[in-house]
Protein backbone atom coordinates (compact mmCIF):
# COMPACT_ATOMS: atom_id res chain seq x y z
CA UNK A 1 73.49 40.07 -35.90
CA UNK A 2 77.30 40.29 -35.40
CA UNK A 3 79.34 42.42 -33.47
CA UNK A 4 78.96 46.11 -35.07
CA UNK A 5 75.35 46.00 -34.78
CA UNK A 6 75.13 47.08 -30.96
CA UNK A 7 77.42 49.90 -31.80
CA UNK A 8 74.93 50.49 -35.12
CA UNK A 9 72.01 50.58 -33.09
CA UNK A 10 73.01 52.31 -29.95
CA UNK A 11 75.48 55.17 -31.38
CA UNK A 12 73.30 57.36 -33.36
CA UNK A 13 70.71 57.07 -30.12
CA UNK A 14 73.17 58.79 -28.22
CA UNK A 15 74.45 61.10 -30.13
CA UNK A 16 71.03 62.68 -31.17
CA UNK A 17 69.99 62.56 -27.83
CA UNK A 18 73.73 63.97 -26.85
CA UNK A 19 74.15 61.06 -24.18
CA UNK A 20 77.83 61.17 -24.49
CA UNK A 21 80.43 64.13 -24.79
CA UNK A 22 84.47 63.85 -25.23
CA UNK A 23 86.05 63.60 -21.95
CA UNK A 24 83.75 62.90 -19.63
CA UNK A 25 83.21 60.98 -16.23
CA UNK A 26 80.46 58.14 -16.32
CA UNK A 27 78.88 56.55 -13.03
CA UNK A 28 77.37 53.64 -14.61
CA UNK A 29 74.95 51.50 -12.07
CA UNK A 30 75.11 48.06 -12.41
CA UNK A 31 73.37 45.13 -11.06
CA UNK A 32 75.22 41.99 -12.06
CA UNK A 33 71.98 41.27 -14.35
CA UNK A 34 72.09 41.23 -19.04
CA UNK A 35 71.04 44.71 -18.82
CA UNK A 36 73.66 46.84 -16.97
CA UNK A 37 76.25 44.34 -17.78
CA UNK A 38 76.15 44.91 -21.19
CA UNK A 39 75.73 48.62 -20.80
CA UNK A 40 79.39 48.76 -18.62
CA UNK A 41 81.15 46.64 -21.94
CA UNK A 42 79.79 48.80 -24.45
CA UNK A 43 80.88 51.55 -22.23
CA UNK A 44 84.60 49.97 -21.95
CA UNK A 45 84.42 49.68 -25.79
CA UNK A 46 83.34 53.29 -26.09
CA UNK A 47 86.18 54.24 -23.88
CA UNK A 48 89.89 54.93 -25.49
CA UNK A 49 87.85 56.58 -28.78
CA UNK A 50 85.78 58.75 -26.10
CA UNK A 51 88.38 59.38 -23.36
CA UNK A 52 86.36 58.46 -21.07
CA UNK A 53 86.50 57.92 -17.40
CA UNK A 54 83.90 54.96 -16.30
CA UNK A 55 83.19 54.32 -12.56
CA UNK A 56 80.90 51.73 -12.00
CA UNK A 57 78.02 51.40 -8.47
CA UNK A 58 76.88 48.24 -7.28
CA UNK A 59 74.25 48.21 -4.32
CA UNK A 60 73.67 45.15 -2.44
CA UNK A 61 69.68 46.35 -1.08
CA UNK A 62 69.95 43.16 1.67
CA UNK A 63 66.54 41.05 0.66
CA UNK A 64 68.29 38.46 -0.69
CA UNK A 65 70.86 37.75 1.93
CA UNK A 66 74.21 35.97 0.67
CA UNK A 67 73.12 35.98 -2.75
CA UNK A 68 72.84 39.95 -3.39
CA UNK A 69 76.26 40.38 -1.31
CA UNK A 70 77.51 37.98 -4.17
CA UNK A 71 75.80 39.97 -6.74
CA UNK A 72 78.24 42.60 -5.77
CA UNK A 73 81.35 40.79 -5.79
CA UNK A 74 80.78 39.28 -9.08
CA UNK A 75 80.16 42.61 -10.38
CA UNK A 76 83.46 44.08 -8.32
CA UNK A 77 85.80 41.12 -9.64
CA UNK A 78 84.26 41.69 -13.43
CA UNK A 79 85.40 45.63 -13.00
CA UNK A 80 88.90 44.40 -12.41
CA UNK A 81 88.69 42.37 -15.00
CA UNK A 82 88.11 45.23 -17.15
CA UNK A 83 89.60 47.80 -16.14
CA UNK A 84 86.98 49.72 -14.12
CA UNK A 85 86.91 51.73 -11.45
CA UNK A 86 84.55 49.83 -8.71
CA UNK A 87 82.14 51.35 -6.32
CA UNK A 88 80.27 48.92 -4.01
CA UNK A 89 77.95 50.37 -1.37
CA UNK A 90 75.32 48.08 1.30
CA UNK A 91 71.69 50.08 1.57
CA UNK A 92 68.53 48.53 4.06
CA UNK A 93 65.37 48.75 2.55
CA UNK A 94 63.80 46.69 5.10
CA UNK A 95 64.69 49.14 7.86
CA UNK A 96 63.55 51.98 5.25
CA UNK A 97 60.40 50.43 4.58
CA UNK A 98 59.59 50.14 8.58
CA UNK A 99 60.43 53.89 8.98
CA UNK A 100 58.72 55.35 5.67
CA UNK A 101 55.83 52.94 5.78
CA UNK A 102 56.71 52.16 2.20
CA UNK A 103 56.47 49.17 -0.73
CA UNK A 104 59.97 47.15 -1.35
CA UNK A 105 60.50 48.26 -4.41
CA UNK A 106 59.42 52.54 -3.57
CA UNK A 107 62.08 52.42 -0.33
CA UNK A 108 64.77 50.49 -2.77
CA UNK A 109 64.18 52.94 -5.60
CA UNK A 110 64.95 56.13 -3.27
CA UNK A 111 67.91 54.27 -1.53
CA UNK A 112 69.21 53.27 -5.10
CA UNK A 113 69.16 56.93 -6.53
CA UNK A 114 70.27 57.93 -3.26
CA UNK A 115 73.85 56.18 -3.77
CA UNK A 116 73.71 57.13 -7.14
CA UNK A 117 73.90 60.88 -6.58
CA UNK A 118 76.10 60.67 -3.45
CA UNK A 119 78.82 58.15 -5.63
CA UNK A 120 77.91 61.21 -8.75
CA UNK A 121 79.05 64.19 -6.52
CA UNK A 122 81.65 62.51 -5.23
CA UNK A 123 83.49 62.04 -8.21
CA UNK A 124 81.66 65.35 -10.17
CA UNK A 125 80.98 63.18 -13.01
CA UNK A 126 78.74 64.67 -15.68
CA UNK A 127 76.72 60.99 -16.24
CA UNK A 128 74.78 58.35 -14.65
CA UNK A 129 74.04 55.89 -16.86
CA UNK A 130 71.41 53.30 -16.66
CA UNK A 131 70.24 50.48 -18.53
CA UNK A 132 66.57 50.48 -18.82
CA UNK A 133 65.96 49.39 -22.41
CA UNK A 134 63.00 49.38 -24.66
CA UNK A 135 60.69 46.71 -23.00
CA UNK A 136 61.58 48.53 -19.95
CA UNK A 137 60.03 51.30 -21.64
CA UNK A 138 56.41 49.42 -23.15
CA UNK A 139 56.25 48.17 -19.16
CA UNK A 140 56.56 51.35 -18.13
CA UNK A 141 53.85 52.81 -20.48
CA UNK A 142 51.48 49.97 -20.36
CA UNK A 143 51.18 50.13 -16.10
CA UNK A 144 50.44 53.80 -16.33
CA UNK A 145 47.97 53.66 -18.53
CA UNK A 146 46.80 51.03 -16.14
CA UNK A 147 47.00 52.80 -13.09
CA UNK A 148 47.18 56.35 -13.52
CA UNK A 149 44.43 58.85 -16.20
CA UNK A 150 47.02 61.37 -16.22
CA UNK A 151 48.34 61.90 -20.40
CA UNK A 152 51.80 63.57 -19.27
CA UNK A 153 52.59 59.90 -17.26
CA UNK A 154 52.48 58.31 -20.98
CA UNK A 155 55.75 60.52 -21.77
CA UNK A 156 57.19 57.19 -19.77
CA UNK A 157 60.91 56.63 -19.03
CA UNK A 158 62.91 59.72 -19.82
CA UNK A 159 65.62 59.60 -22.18
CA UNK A 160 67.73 62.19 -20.00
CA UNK A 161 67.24 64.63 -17.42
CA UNK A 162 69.00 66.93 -14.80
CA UNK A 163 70.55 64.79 -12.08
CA UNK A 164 72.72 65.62 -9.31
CA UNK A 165 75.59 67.44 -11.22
CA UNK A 166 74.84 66.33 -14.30
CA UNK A 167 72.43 64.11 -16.01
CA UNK A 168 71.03 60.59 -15.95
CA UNK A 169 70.87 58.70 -19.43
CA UNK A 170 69.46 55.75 -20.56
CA UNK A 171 71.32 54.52 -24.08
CA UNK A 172 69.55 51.15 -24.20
CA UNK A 173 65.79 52.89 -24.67
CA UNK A 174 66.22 51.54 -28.28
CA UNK A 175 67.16 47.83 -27.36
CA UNK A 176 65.15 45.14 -26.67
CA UNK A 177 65.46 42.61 -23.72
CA UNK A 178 66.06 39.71 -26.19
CA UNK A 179 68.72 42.07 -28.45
CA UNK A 180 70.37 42.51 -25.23
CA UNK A 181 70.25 38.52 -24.39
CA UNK A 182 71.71 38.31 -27.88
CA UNK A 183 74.81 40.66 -27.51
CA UNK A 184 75.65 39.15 -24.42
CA UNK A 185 76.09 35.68 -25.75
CA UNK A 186 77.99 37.54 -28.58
CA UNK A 187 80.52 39.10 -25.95
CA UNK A 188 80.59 36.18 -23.66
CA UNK A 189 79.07 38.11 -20.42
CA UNK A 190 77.36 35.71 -18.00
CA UNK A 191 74.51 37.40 -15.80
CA UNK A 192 73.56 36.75 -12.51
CA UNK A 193 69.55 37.35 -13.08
CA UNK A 194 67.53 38.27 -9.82
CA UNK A 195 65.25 35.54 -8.91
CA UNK A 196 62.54 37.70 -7.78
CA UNK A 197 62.06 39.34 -11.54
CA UNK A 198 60.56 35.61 -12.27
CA UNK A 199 57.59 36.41 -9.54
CA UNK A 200 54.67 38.41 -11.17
CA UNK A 201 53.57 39.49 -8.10
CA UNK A 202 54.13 43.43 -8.67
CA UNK A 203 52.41 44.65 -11.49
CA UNK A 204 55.63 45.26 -13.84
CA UNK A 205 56.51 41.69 -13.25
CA UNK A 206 53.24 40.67 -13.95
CA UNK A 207 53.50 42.99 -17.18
CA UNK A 208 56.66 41.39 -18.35
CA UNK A 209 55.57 37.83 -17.67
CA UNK A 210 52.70 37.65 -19.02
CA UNK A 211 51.23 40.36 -21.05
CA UNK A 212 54.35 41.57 -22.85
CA UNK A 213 55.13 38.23 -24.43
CA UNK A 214 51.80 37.95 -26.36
CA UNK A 215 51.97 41.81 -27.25
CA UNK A 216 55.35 40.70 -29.19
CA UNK A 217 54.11 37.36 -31.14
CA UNK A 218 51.72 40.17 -32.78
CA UNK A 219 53.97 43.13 -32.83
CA UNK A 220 57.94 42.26 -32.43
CA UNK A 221 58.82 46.02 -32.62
CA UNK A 222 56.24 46.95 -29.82
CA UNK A 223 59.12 48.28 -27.83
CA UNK A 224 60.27 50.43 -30.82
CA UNK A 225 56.34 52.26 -31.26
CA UNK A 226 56.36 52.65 -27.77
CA UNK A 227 59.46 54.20 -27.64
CA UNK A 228 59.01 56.58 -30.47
CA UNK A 229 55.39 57.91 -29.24
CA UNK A 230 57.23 58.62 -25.52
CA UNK A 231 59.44 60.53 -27.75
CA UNK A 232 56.95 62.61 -29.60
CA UNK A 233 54.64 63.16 -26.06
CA UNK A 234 57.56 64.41 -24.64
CA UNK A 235 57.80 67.25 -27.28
CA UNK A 236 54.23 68.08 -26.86
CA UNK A 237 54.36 67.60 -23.00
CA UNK A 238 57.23 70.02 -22.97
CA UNK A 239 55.55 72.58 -24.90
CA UNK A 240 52.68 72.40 -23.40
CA UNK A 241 54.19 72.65 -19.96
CA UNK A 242 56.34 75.83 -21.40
CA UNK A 243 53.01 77.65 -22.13
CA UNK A 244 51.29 76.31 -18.67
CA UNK A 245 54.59 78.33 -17.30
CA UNK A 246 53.59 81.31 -18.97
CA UNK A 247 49.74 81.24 -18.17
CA UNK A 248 50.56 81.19 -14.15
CA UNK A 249 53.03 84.21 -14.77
CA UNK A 250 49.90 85.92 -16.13
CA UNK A 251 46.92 84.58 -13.87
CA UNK A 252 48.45 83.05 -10.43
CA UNK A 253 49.87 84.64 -7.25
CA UNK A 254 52.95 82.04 -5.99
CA UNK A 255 53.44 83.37 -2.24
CA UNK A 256 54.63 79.99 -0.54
CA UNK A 257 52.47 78.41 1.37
CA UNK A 258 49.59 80.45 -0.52
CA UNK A 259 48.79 80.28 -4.14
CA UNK A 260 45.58 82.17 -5.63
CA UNK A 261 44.08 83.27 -8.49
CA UNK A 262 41.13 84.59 -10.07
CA UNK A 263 38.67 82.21 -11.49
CA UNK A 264 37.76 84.08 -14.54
CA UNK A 265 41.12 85.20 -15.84
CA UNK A 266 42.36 80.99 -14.91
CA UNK A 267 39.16 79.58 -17.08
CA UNK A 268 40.35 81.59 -20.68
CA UNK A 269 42.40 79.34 -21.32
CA UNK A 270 42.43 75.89 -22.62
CA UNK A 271 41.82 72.81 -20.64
CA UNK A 272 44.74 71.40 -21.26
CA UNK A 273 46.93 74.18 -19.50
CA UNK A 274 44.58 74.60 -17.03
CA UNK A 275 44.76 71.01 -15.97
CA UNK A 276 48.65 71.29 -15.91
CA UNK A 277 48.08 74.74 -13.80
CA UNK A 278 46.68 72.90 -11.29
CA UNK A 279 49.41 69.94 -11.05
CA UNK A 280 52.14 72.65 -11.07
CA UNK A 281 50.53 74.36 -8.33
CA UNK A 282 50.66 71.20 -6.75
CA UNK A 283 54.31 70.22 -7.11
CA UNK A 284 54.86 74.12 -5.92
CA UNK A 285 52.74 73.83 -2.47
CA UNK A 286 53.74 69.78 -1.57
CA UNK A 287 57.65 69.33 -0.99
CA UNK A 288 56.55 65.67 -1.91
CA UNK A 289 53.22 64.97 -3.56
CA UNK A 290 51.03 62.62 -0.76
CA UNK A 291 50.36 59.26 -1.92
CA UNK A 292 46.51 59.77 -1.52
CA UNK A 293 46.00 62.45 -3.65
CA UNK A 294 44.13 61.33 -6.00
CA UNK A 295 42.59 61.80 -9.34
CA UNK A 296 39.17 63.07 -7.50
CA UNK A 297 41.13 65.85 -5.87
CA UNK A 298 41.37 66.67 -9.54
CA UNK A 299 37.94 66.22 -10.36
CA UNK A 300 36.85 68.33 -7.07
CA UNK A 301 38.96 71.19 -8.30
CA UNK A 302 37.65 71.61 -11.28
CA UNK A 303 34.04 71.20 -9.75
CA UNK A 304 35.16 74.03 -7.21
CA UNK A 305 35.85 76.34 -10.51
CA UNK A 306 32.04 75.91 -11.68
CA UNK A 307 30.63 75.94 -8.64
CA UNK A 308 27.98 79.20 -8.09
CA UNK A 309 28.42 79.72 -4.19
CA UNK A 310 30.52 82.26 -2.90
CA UNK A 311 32.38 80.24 -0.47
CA UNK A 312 33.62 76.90 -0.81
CA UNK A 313 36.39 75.25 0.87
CA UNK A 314 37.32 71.52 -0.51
CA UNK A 315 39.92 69.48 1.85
CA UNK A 316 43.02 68.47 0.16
CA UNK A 317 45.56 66.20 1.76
CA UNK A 318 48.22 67.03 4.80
CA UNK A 319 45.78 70.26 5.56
CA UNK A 320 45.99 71.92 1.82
CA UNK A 321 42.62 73.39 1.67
CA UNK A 322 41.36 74.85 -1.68
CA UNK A 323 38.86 77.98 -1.13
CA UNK A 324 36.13 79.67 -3.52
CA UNK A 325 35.73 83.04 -2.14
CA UNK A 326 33.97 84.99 -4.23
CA UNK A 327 35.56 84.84 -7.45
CA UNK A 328 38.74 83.91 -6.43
CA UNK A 329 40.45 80.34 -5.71
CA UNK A 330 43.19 80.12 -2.67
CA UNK A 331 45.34 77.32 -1.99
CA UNK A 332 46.68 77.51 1.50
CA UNK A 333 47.64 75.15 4.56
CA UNK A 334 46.37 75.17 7.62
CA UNK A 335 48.84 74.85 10.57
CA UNK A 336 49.77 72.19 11.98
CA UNK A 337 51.01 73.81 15.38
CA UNK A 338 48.99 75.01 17.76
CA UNK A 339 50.00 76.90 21.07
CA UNK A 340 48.10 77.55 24.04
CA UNK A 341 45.56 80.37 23.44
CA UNK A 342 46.43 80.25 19.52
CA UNK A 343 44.22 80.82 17.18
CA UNK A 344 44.10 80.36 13.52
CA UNK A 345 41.11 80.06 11.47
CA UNK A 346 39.27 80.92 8.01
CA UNK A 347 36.98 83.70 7.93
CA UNK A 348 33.73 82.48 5.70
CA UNK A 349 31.23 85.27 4.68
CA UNK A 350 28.62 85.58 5.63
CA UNK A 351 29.34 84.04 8.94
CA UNK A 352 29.22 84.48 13.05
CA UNK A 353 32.98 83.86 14.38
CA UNK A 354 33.64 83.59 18.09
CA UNK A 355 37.09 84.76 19.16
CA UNK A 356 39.44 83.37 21.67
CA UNK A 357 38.93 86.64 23.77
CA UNK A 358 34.67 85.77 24.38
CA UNK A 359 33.50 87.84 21.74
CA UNK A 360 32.31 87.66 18.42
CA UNK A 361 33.16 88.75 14.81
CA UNK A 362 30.51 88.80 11.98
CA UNK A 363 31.22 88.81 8.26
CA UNK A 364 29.20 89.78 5.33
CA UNK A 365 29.01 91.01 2.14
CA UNK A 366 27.35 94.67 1.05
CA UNK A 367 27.08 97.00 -1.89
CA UNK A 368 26.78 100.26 0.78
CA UNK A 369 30.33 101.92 1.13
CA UNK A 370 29.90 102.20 5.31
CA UNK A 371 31.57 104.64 7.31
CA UNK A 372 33.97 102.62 9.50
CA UNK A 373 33.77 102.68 13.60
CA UNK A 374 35.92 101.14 16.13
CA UNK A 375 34.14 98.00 15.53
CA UNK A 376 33.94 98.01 11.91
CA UNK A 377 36.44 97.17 8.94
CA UNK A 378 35.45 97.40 5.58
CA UNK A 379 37.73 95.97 2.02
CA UNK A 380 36.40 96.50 -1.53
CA UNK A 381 36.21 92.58 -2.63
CA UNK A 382 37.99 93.90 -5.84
CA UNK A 383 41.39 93.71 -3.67
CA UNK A 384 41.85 90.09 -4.34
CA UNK A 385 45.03 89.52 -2.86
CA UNK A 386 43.33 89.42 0.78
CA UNK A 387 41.03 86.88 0.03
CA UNK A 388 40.10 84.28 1.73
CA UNK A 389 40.86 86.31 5.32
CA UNK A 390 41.78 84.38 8.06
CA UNK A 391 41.88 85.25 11.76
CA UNK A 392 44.43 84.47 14.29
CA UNK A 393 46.66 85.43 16.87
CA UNK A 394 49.94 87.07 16.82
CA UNK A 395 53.82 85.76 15.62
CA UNK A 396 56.86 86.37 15.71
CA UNK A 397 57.46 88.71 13.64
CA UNK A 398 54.55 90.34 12.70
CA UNK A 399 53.64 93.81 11.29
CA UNK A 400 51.04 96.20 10.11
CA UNK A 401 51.58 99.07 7.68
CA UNK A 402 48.99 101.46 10.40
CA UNK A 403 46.38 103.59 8.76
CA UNK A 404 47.37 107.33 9.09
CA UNK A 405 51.31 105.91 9.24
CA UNK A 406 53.54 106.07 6.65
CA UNK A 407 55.25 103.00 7.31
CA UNK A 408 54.49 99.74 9.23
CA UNK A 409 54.90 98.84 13.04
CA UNK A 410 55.68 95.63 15.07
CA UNK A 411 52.63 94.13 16.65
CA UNK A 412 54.88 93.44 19.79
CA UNK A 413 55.55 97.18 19.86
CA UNK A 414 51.69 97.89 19.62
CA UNK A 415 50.54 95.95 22.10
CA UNK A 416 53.16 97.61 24.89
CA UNK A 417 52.49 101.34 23.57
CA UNK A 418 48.55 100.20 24.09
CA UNK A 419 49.80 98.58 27.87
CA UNK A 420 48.13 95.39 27.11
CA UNK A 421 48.80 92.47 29.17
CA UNK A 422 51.66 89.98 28.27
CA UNK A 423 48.49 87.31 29.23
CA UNK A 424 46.28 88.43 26.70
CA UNK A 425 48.46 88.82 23.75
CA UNK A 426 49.10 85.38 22.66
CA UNK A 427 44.90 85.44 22.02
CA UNK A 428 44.48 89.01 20.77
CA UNK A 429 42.98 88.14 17.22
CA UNK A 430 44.33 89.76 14.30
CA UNK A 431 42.57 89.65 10.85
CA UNK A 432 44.82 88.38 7.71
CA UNK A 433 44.91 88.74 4.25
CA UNK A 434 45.49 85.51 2.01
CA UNK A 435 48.86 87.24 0.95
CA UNK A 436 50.08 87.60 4.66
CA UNK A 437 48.99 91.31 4.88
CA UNK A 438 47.96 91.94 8.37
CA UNK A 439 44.68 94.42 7.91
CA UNK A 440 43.05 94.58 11.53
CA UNK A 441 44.33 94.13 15.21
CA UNK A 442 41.16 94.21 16.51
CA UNK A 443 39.93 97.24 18.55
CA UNK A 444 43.94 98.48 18.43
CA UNK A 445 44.98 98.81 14.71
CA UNK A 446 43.95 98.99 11.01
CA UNK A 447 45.75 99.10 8.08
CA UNK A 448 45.67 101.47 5.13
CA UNK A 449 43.30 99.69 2.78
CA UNK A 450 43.25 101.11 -0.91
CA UNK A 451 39.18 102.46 -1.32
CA UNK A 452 39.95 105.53 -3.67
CA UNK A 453 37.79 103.72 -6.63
CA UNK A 454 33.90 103.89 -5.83
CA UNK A 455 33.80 99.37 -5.47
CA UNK A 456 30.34 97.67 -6.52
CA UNK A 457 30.81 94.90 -3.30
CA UNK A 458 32.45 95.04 -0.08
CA UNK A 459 33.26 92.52 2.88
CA UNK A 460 32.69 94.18 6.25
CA UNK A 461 33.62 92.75 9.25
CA UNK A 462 31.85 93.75 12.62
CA UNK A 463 33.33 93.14 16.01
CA UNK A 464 30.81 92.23 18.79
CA UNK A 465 31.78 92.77 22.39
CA UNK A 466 30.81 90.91 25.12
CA UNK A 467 31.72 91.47 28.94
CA UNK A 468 34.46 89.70 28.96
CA UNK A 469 36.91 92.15 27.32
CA UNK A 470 36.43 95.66 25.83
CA UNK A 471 38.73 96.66 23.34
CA UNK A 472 40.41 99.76 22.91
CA UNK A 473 39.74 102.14 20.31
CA UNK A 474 40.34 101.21 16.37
């Protein structure tokens, strides 16, 4: 190898992959170890032909005391050395870890990328670049398909993708760790290697240690396969994901924190989109996804789909509850807050509800089109949006669109014109629609429910009094 090669084997990377444009501002993160080192001199080599502007981040993370502090000097004094704008910042993933309940490396990983975009914005450059190379890669690859059954995980480290104001890169995806070993000795850079990458206590450690070295005595260009068949999944991950986009425009409801659809219409397509469906649902309804969901939460929904009774509910974690009613599916959470006299709840059919007021309401399923009473509400099960229903007392905020109206009315403002008392309005119960539609203040209000089409099956819901309150009329 001499001294073109790096240049050889790293330019037409970036260029295909449009890593690097004329002009531009580069935060490049670097650690003091082969890797990043190498990637801030090619970057200084790249420089006068490229005008570009390089600002390198160093992050001490405090667990190795002294020694990480030092780790940032070394990398601060090299900067000057070359010519580099330096950025040195102090994070505490210990204290992180206490406060997040999280692993070492999870609460360093967030702090890290945390810098990263702050030090990014700050300076409005338009790339982070970062020095994971090829065996990074393979590791990468070979402790998902460990860990996780999930075929879009095997797309592995991306090449590039949206980041702060602009996007991170990773050049060195087509080096190896020993090619980068070699053109360090060829430009005379001395690392300062972190002790703790020796320790195959995590699993990537563990990966590189020991199971990566006899992967390469059989197959030296492992890193080079692996990194061509991320490549390729990507491409089919992205197309695949493109048309998963285009089936929930068609087939699923998105009305945060609801999602629904109807079974039949979800099930013609293929398996493959439909298991991405329910993933981007998912990443819609969780601001973060929980660390024990689970591949059986996968399994379960799926299960739900088949399943022949006309209500099921299936517990997902932080409240997300998945509901069969019918032949509809309804994501929705249940909340978290609860006030004095509050009442939230879903309505199963056929079932006996008691209310917060003493009395009962009963819900069941018929094929007769009934003639409603005060007690009675009746909705053709063909108007999907309002299933599941739930029950539950008044907020801020609320309104019905009133049967006979033409136009919709506070729920505050019915309760005074009806002279109820302020002590029994925080438990009046109100039936919902999935979609947020208010349908029935019970015993005060209905709303205008389409029933012009003669329906095959109907949900009616019966309100039982008791002594304790009688309502007014419907």
């Amino acid at each position: 190898m001499n001294r073109s090669n790096l240049d050889e084997q790293v330019r037409p990377f970036m260029e295909h992959y449009q890593l690097i444009r004329h002009g531009t501002k580069v935060i490049i993160g670097v650690s003091g170890g082969a890797d990043s080192l190498l990637l801030l001199k090619y970057y200084t080599m790249l420089r006068e032909e490229w005008h570009l502007e390089i600002i390198a981040v160093s992050i001490d993370h405090g667990l190795r005391g002294q020694e990480s502090a030092q780790d940032v000097q070394f990398v601060a004094e090299l900067c000057k050395k070359w010519g580099v704008t330096f950025v040195g910042r102090q994070v505490d993933v210990n204290q992180r870890k206490q406060m997040e309940k999280e692993g070492t490396q999870q609460a360093a990983r967030i702090l890290r990328y945390q810098v990263f975009e702050e030090v990014m914005r700050s300076y409005q450059a338009d790339f982070l670049a970062l020095a994971h190379h090829g065996d990074d890669q393979a590791e990468t690859v070979l402790m998902r398909l460990i860990r996780q059954s999930n075929p879009a995980s095997l797309t592995g480290i991306p090449i590039k993708r949206p980041f702060a104001c602009g996007y991170l890169i990773r050049p060195f995806l087509t080096l190896s760790k020993p090619e980068i070993y070699h053109y360090c000795d060829v430009y005379q850079i001395v690392a300062r290697e972190d002790p703790s990458n020796q320790s195959s206590t995590y699993m990537r450690n563990f990966l590189r240690n020991q199971v990566m070295p006899l992967l390469k005595q059989r197959e030296p260009q492992l890193h080079i396969r692996i990194q061509a068949m991320t490549e390729r999944l990507t491409e089919d991950q992205d197309y695949l994901m493109a048309q998963t986009e285009k089936m929930l425009a068609e087939t699923t409801t998105f009305s945060y924190p609801i999602v629904f659809f109807q079974i039949e219409a979800f099930q013609t397509y293929p398996m493959a989109l439909q298991r991405r469906a329910f993933h981007l649902i998912l990443n819609y309804l969780y601001h973060v996804l929980p660390a024990n969901l689970h591949v059986q939460h996968e399994k379960d929904f799926f299960e739900l789909l088949r399943n022949t009774r006309s209500n099921v509910t299936i517990d997902f974690p932080n409240r997300l509850k998945v509901t069969k009613s019918y032949d509809v599916i309804r994501f929705h959470f249940l909340s978290t807050q609860k006030r004095d006299g509050e009442d939230h709840r879903l309505i199963h059919i056929p079932d006996t509800i008691p209310l917060t007021d003493g009395a009962f309401l009963q819900a069941a399923y018929t094929s007769v089109d009934i003639k409603e009473d005060k007690h009675t509400l009746q909705i053709p099960v063909a108007l999907t949006s309002f299933f599941p229903l739930t029950i539950r007392t008044r907020e801020p905020g609320d309104r019905i669109r009133v049967r006979g109206l033409d136009g919709s009315k506070k729920v505050k403002d019915i309760f005074i014109d009806e002279k109820i008392p302020l002590e029994d309005r925080g438990k009046w119960p109100i039936v919902v629609g999935a979609d947020g539609t208010l349908l029935w203040i019970i015993g005060l209000r209905k709303a205008e429910i389409d029933k012009q089409l003669k329906q095959e099956k109907y949900v009616v819901l019966n309100y039982i009094e008791t002594n304790n309150r009688r309502h007014h009329d419907a």
